[in-house]
PDB file of N, CA and C in Angstrom:
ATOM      1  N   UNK A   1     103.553  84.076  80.623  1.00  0.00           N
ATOM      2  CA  UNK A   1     103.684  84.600  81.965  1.00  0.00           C
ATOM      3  C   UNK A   1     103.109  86.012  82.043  1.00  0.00           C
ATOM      4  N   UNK A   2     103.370  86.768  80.872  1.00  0.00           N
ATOM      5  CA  UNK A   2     102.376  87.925  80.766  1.00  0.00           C
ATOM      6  C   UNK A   2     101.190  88.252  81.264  1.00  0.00           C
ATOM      7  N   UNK A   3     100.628  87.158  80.658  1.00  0.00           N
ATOM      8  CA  UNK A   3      99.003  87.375  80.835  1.00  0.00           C
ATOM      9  C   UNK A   3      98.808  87.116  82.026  1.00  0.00           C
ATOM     10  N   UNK A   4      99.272  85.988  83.051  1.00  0.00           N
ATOM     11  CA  UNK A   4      99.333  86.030  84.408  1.00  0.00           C
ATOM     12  C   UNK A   4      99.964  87.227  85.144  1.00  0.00           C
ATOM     13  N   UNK A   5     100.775  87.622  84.977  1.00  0.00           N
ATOM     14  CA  UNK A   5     101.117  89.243  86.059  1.00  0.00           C
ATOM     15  C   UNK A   5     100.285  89.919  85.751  1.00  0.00           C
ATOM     16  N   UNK A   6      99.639  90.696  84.285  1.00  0.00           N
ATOM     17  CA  UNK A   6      98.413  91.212  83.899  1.00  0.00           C
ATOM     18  C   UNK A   6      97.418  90.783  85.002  1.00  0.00           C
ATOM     19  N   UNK A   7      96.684  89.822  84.986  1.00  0.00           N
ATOM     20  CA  UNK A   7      95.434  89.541  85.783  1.00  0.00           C
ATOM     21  C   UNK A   7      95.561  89.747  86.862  1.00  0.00           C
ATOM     22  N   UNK A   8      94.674  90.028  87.234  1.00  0.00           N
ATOM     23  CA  UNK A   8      94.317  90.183  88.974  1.00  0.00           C
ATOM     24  C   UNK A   8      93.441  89.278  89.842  1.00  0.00           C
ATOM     25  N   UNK A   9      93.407  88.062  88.976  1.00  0.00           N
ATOM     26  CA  UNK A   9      92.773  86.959  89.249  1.00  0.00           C
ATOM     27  C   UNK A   9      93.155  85.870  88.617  1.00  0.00           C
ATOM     28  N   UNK A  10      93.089  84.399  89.339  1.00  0.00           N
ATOM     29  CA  UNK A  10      93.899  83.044  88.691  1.00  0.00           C
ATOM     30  C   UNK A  10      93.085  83.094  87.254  1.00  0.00           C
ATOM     31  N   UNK A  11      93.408  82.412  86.135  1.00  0.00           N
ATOM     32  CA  UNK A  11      93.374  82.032  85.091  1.00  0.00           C
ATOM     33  C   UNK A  11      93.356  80.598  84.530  1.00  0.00           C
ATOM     34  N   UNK A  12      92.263  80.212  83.921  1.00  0.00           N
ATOM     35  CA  UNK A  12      91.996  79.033  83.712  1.00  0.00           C
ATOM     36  C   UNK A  12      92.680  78.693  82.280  1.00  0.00           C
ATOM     37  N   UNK A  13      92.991  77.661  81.794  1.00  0.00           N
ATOM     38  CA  UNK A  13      93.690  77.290  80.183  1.00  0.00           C
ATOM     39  C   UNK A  13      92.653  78.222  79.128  1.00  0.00           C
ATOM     40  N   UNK A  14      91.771  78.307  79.314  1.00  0.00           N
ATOM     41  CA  UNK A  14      90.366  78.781  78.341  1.00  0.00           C
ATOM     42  C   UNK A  14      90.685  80.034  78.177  1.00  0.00           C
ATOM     43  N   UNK A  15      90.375  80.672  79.258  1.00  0.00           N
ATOM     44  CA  UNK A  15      90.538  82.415  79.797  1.00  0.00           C
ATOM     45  C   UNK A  15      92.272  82.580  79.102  1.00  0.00           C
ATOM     46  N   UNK A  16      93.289  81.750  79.515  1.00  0.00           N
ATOM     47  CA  UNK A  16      94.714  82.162  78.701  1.00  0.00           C
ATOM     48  C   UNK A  16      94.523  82.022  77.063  1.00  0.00           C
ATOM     49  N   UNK A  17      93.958  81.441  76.445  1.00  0.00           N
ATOM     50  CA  UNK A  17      93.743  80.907  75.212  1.00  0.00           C
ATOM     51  C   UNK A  17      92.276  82.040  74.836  1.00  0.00           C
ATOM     52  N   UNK A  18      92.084  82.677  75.343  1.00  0.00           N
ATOM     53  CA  UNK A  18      91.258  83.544  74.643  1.00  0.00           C
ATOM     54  C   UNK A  18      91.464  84.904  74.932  1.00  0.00           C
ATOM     55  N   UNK A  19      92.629  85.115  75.309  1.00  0.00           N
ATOM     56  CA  UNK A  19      92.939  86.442  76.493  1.00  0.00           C
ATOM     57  C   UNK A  19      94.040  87.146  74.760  1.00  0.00           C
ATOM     58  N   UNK A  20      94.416  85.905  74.146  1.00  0.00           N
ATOM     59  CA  UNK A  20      95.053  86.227  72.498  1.00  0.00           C
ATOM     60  C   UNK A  20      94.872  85.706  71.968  1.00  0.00           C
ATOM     61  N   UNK A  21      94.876  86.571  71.202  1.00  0.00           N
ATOM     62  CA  UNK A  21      94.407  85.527  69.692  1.00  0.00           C
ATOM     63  C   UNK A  21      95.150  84.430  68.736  1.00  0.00           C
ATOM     64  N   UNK A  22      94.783  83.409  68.389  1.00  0.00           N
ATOM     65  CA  UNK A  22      95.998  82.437  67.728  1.00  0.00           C
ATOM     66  C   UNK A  22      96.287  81.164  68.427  1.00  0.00           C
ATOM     67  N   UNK A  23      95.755  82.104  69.886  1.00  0.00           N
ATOM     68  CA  UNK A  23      96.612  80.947  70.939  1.00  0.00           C
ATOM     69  C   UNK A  23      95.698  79.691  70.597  1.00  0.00           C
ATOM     70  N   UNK A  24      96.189  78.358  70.949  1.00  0.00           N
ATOM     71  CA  UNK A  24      95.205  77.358  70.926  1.00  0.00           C
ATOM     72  C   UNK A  24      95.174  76.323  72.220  1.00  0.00           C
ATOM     73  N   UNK A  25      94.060  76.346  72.618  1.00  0.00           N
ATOM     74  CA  UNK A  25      93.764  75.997  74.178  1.00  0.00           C
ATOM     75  C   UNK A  25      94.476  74.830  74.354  1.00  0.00           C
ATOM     76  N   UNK A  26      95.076  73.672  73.217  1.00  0.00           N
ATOM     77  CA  UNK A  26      95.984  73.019  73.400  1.00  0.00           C
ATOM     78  C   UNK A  26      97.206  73.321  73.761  1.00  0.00           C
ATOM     79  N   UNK A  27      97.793  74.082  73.253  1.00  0.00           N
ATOM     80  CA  UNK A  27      98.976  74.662  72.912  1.00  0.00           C
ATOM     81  C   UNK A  27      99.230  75.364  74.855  1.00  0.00           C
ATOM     82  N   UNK A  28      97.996  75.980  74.924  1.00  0.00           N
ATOM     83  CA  UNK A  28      98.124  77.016  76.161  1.00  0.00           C
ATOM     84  C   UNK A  28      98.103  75.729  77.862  1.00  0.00           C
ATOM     85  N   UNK A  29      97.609  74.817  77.611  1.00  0.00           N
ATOM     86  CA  UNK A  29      97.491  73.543  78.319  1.00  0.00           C
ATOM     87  C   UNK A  29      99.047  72.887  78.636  1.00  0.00           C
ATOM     88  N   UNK A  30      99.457  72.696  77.641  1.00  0.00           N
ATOM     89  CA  UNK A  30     100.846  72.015  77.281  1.00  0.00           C
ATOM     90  C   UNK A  30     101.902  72.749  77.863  1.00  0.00           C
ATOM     91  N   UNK A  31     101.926  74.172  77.611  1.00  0.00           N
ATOM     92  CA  UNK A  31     102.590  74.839  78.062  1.00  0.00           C
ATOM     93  C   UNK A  31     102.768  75.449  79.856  1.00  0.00           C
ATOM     94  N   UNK A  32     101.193  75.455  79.818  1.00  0.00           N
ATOM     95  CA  UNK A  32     101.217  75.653  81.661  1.00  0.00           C
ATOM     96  C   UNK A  32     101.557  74.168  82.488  1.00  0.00           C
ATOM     97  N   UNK A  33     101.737  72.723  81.748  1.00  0.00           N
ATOM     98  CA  UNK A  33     101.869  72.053  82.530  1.00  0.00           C
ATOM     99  C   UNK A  33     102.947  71.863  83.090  1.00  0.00           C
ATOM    100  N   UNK A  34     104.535  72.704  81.715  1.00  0.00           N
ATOM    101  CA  UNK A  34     105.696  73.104  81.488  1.00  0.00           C
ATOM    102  C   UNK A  34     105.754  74.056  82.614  1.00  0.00           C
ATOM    103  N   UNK A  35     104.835  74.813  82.685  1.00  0.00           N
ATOM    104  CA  UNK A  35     105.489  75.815  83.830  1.00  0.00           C
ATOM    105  C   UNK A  35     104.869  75.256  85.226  1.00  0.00           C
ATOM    106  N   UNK A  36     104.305  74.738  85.372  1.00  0.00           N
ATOM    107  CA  UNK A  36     103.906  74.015  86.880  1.00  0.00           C
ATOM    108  C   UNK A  36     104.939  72.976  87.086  1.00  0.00           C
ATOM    109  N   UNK A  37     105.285  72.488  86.404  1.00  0.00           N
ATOM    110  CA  UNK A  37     106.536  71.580  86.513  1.00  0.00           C
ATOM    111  C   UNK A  37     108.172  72.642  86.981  1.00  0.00           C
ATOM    112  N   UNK A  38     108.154  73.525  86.537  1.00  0.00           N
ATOM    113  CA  UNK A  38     108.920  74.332  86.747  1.00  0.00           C
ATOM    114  C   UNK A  38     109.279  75.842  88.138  1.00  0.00           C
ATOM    115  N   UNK A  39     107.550  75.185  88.728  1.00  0.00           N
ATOM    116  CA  UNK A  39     107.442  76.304  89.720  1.00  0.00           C
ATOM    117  C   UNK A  39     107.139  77.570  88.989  1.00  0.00           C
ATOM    118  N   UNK A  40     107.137  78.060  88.351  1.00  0.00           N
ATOM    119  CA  UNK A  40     106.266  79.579  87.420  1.00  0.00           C
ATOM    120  C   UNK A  40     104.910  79.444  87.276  1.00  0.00           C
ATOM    121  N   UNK A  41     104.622  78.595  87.606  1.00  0.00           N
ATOM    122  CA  UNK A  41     103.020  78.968  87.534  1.00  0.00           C
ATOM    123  C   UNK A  41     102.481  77.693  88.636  1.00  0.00           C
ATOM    124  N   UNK A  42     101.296  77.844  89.566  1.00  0.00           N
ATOM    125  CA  UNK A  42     100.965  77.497  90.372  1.00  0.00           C
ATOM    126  C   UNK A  42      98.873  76.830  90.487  1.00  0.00           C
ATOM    127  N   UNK A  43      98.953  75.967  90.660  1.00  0.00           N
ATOM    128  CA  UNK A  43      97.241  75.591  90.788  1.00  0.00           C
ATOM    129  C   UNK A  43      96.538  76.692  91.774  1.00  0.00           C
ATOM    130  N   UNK A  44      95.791  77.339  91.816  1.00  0.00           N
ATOM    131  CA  UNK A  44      95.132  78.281  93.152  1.00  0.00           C
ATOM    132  C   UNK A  44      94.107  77.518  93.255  1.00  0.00           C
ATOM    133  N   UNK A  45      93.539  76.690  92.247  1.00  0.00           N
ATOM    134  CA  UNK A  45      91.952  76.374  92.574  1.00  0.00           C
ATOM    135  C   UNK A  45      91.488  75.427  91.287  1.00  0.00           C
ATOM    136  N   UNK A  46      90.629  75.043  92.206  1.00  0.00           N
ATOM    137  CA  UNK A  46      89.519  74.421  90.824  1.00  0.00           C
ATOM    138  C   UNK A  46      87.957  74.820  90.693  1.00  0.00           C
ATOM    139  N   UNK A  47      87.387  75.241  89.631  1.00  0.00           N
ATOM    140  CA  UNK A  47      86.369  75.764  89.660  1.00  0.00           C
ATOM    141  C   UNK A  47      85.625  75.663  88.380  1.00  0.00           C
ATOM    142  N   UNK A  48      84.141  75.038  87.840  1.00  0.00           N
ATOM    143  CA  UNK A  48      83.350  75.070  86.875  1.00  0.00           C
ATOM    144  C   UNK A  48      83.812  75.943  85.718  1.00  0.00           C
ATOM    145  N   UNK A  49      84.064  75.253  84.863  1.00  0.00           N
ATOM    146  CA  UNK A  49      84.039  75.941  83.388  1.00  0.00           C
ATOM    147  C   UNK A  49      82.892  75.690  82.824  1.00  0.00           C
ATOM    148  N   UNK A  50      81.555  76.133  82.360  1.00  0.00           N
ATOM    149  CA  UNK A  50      80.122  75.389  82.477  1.00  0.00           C
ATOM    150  C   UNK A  50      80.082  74.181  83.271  1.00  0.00           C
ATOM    151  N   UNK A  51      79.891  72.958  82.424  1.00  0.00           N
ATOM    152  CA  UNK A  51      79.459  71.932  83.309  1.00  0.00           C
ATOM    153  C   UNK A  51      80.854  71.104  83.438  1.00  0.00           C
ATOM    154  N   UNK A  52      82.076  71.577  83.468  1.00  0.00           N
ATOM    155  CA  UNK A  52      83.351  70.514  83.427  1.00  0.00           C
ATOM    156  C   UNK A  52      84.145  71.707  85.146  1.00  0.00           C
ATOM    157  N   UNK A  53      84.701  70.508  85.100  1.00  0.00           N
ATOM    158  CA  UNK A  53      85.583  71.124  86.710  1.00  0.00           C
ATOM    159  C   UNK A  53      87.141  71.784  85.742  1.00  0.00           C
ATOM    160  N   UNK A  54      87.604  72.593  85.705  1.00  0.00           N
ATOM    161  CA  UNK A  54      89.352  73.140  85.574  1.00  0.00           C
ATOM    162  C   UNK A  54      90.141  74.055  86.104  1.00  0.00           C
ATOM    163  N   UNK A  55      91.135  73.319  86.262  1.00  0.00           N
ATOM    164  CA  UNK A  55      92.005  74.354  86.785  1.00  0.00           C
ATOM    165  C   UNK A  55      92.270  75.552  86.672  1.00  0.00           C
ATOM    166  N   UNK A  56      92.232  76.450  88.209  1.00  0.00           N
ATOM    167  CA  UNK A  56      92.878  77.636  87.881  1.00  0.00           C
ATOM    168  C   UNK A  56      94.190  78.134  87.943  1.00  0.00           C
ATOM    169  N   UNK A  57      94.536  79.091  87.317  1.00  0.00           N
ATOM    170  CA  UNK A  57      96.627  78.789  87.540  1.00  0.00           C
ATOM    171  C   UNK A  57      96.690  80.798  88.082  1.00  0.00           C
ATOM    172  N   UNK A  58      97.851  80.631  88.692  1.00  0.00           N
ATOM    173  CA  UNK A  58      98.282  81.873  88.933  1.00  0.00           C
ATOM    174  C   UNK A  58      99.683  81.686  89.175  1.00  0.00           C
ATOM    175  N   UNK A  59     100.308  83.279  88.569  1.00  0.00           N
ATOM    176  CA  UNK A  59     101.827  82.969  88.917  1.00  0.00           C
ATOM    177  C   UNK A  59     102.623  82.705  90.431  1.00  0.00           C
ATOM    178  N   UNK A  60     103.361  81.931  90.220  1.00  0.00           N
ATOM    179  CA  UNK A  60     103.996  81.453  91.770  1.00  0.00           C
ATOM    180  C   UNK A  60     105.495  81.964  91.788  1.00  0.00           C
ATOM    181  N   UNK A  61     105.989  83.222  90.918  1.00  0.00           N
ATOM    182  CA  UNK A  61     107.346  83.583  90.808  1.00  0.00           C
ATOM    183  C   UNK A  61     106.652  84.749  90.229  1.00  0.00           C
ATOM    184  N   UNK A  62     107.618  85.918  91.216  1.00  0.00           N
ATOM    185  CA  UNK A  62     107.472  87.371  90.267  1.00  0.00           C
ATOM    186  C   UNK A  62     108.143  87.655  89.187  1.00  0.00           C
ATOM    187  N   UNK A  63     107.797  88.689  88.467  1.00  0.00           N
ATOM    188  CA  UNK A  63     108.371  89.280  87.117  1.00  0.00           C
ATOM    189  C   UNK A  63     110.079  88.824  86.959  1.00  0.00           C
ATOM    190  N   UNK A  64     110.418  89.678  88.166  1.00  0.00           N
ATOM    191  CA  UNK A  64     112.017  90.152  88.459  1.00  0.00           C
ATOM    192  C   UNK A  64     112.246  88.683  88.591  1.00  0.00           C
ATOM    193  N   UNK A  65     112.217  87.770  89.270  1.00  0.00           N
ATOM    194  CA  UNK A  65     112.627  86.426  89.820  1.00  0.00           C
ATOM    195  C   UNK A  65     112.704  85.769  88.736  1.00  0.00           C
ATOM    196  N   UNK A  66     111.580  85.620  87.639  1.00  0.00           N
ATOM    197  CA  UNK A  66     111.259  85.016  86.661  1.00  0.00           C
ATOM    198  C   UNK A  66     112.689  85.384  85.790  1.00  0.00           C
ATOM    199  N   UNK A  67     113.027  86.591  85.437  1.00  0.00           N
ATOM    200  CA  UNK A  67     113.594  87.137  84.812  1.00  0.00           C
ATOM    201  C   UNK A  67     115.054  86.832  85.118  1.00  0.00           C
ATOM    202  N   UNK A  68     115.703  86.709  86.352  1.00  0.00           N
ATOM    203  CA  UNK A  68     116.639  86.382  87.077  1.00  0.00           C
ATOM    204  C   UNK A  68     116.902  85.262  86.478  1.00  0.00           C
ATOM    205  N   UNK A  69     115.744  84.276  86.595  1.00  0.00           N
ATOM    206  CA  UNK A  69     116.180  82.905  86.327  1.00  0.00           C
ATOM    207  C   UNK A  69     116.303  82.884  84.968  1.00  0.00           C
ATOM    208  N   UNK A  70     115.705  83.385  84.183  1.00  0.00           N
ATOM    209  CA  UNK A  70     115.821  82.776  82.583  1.00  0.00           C
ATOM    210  C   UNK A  70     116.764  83.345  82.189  1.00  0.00           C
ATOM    211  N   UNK A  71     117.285  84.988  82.529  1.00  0.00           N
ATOM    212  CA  UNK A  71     118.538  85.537  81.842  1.00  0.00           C
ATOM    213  C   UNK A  71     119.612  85.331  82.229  1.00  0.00           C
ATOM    214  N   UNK A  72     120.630  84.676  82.125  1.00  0.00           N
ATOM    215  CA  UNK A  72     122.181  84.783  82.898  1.00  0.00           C
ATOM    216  C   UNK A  72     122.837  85.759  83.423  1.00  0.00           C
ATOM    217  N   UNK A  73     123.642  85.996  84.011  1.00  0.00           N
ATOM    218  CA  UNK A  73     124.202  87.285  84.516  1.00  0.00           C
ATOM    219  C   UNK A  73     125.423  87.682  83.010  1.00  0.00           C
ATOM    220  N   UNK A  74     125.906  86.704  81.935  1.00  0.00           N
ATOM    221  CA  UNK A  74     126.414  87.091  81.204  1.00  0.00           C
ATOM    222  C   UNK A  74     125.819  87.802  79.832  1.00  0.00           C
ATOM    223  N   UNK A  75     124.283  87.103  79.768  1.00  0.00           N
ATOM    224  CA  UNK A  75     123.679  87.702  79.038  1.00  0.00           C
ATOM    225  C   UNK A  75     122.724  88.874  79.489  1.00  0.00           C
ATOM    226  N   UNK A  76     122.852  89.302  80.712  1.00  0.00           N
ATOM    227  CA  UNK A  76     122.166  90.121  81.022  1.00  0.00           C
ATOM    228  C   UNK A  76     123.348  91.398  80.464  1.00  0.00           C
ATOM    229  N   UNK A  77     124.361  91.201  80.927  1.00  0.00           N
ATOM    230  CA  UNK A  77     125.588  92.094  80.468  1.00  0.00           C
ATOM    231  C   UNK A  77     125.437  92.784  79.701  1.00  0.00           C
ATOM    232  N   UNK A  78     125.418  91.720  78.454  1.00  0.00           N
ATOM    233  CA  UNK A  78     125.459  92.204  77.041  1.00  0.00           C
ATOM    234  C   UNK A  78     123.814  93.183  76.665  1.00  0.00           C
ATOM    235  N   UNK A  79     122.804  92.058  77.028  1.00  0.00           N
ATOM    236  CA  UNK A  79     122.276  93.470  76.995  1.00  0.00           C
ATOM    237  C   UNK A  79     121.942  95.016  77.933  1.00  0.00           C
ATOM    238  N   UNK A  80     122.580  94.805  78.846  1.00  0.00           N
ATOM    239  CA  UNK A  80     122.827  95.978  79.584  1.00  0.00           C
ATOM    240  C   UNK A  80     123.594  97.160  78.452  1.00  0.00           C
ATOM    241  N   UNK A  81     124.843  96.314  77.878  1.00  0.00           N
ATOM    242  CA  UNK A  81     125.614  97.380  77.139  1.00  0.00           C
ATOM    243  C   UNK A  81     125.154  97.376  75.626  1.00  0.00           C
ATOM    244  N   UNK A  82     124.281  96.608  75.380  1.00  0.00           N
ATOM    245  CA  UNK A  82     123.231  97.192  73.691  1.00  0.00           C
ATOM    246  C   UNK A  82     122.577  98.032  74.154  1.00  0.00           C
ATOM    247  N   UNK A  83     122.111  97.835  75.631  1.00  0.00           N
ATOM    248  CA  UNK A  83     120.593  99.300  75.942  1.00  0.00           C
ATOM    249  C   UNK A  83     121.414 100.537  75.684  1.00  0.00           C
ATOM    250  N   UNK A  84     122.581 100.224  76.785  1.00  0.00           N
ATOM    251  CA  UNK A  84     123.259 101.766  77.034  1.00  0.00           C
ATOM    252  C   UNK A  84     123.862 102.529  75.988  1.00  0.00           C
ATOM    253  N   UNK A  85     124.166 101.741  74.813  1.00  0.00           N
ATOM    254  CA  UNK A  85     124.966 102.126  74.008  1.00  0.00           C
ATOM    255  C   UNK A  85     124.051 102.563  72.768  1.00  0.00           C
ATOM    256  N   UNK A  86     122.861 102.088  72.596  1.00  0.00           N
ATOM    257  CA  UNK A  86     121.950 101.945  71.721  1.00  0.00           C
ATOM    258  C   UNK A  86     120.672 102.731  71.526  1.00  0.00           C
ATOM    259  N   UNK A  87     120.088 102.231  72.757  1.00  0.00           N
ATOM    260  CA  UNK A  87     118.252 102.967  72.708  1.00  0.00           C
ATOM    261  C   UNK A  87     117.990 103.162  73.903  1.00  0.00           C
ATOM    262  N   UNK A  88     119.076 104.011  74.577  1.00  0.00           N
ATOM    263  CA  UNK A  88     118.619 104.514  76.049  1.00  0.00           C
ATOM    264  C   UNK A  88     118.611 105.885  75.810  1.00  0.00           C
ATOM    265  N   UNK A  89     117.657 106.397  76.607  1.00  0.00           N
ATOM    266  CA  UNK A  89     117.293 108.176  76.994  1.00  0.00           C
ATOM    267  C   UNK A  89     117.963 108.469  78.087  1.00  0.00           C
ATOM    268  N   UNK A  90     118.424 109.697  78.260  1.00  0.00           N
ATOM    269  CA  UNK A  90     118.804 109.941  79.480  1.00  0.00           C
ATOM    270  C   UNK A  90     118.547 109.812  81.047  1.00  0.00           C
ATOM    271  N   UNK A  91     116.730 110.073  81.045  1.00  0.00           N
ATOM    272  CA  UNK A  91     115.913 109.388  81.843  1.00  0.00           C
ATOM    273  C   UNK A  91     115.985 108.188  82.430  1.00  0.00           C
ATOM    274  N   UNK A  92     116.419 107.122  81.298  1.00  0.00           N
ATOM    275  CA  UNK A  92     116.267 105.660  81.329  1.00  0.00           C
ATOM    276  C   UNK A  92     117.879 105.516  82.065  1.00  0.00           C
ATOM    277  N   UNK A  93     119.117 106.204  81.488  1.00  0.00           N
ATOM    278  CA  UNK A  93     120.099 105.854  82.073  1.00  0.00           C
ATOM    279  C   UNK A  93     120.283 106.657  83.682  1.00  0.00           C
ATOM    280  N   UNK A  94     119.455 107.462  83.986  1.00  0.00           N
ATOM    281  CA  UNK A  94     119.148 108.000  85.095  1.00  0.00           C
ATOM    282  C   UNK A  94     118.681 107.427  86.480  1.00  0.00           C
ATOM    283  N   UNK A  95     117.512 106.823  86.001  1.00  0.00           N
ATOM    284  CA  UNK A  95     117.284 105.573  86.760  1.00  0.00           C
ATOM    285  C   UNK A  95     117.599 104.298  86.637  1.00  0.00           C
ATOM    286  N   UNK A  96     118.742 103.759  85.408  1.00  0.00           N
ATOM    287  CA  UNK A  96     119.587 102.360  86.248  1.00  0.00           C
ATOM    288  C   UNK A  96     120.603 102.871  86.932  1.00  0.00           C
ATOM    289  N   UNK A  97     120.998 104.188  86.609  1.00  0.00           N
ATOM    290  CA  UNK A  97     121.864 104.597  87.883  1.00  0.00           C
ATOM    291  C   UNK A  97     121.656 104.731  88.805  1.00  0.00           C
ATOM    292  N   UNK A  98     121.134 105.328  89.392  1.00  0.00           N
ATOM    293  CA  UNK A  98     120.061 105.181  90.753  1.00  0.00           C
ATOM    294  C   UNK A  98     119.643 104.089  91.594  1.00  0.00           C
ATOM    295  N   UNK A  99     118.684 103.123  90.559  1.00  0.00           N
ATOM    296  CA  UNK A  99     119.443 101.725  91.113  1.00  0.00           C
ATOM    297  C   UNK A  99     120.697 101.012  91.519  1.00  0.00           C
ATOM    298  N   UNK A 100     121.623 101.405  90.143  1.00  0.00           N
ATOM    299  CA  UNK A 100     122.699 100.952  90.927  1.00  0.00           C
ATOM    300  C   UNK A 100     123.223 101.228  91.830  1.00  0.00           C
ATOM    301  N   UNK A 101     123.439 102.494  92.326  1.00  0.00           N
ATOM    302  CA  UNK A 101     123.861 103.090  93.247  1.00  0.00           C
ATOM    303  C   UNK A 101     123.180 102.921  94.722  1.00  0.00           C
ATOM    304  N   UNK A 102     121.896 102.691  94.457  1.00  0.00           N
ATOM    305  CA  UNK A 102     121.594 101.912  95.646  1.00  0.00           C
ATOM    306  C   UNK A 102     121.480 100.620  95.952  1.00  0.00           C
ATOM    307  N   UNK A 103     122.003  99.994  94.786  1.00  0.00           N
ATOM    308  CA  UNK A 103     122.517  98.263  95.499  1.00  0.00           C
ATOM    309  C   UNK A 103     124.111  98.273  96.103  1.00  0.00           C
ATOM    310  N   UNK A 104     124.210  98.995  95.542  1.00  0.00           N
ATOM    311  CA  UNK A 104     125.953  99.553  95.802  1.00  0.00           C
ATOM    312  C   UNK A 104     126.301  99.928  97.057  1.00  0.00           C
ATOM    313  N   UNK A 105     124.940 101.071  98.038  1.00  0.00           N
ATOM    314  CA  UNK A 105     125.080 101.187  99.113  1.00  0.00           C
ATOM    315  C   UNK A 105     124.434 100.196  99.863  1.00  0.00           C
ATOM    316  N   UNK A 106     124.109  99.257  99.376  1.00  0.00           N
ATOM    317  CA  UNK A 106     123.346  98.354 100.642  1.00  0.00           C
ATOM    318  C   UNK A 106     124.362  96.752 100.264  1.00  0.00           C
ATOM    319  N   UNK A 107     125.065  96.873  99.651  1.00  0.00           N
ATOM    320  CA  UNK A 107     126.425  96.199  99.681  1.00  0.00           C
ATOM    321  C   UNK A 107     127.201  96.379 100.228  1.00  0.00           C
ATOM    322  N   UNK A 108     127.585  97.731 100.479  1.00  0.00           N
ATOM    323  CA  UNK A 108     128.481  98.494 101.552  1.00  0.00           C
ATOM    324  C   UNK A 108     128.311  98.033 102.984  1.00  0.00           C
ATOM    325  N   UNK A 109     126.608  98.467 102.917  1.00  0.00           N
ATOM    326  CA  UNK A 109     126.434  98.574 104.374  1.00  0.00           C
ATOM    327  C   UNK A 109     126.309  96.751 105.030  1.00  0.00           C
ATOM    328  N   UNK A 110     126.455  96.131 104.220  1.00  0.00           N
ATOM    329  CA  UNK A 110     126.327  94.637 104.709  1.00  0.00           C
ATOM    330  C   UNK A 110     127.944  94.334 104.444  1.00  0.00           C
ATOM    331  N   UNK A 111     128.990  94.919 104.308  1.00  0.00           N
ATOM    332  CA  UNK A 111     130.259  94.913 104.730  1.00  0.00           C
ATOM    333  C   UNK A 111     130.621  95.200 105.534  1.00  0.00           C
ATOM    334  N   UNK A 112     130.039  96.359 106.342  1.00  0.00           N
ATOM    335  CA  UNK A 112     130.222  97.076 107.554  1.00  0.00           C
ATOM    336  C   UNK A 112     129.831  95.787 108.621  1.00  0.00           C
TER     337      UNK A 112
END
């Protein structure tokens, strides 16, 4: 899903499978058919790879959404309290406060 938020243009199995190294254009095939089945990744097009027609894919779920769905709210917890307790800067705990504090007021204000 990386390499799709990265781009700024759809991505064909080829272009994902050569975008890293290791990957194998099988492997990268198999896997996007997993995420089109799943809604995370989306057909935009079809277009010439030399002389063969293939698909292009682009993501159909943002970062945050993506993220929503795969982490639980119980495991998000836990690592909320390894960050905080662990390998956060002050900076870093600066701004999830901040965030929080403004989901906090726009919770409020949809009580009102």
């Amino acid at each position: 899903m990386r390499i799709f938020w990265d781009s700024n243009q759809p991505l064909s199995a080829r272009e994902v499978a050569r975008s890293k190294s290791g990957i194998n254009q099988n492997l990268v095939q198999a896997v996007l058919r997993k995420l089109v089945a799943k809604k995370f990744v989306k057909v935009s097009g079809i277009t010439y790879s030399r002389t063969v027609l293939t698909r292009q894919y682009e993501p159909a779920i943002s970062e945050e959404d993506y993220y929503s769905f795969v982490v639980s709210k119980s495991t998000f917890k836990k690592l909320f309290a390894h960050f905080v307790s662990q390998d956060s800067s002050k900076e870093e705990l600066k701004e999830m406060t901040e965030m929080m504090e403004k989901k906090l007021k726009e919770l409020d204000s949809q009580e009102r």
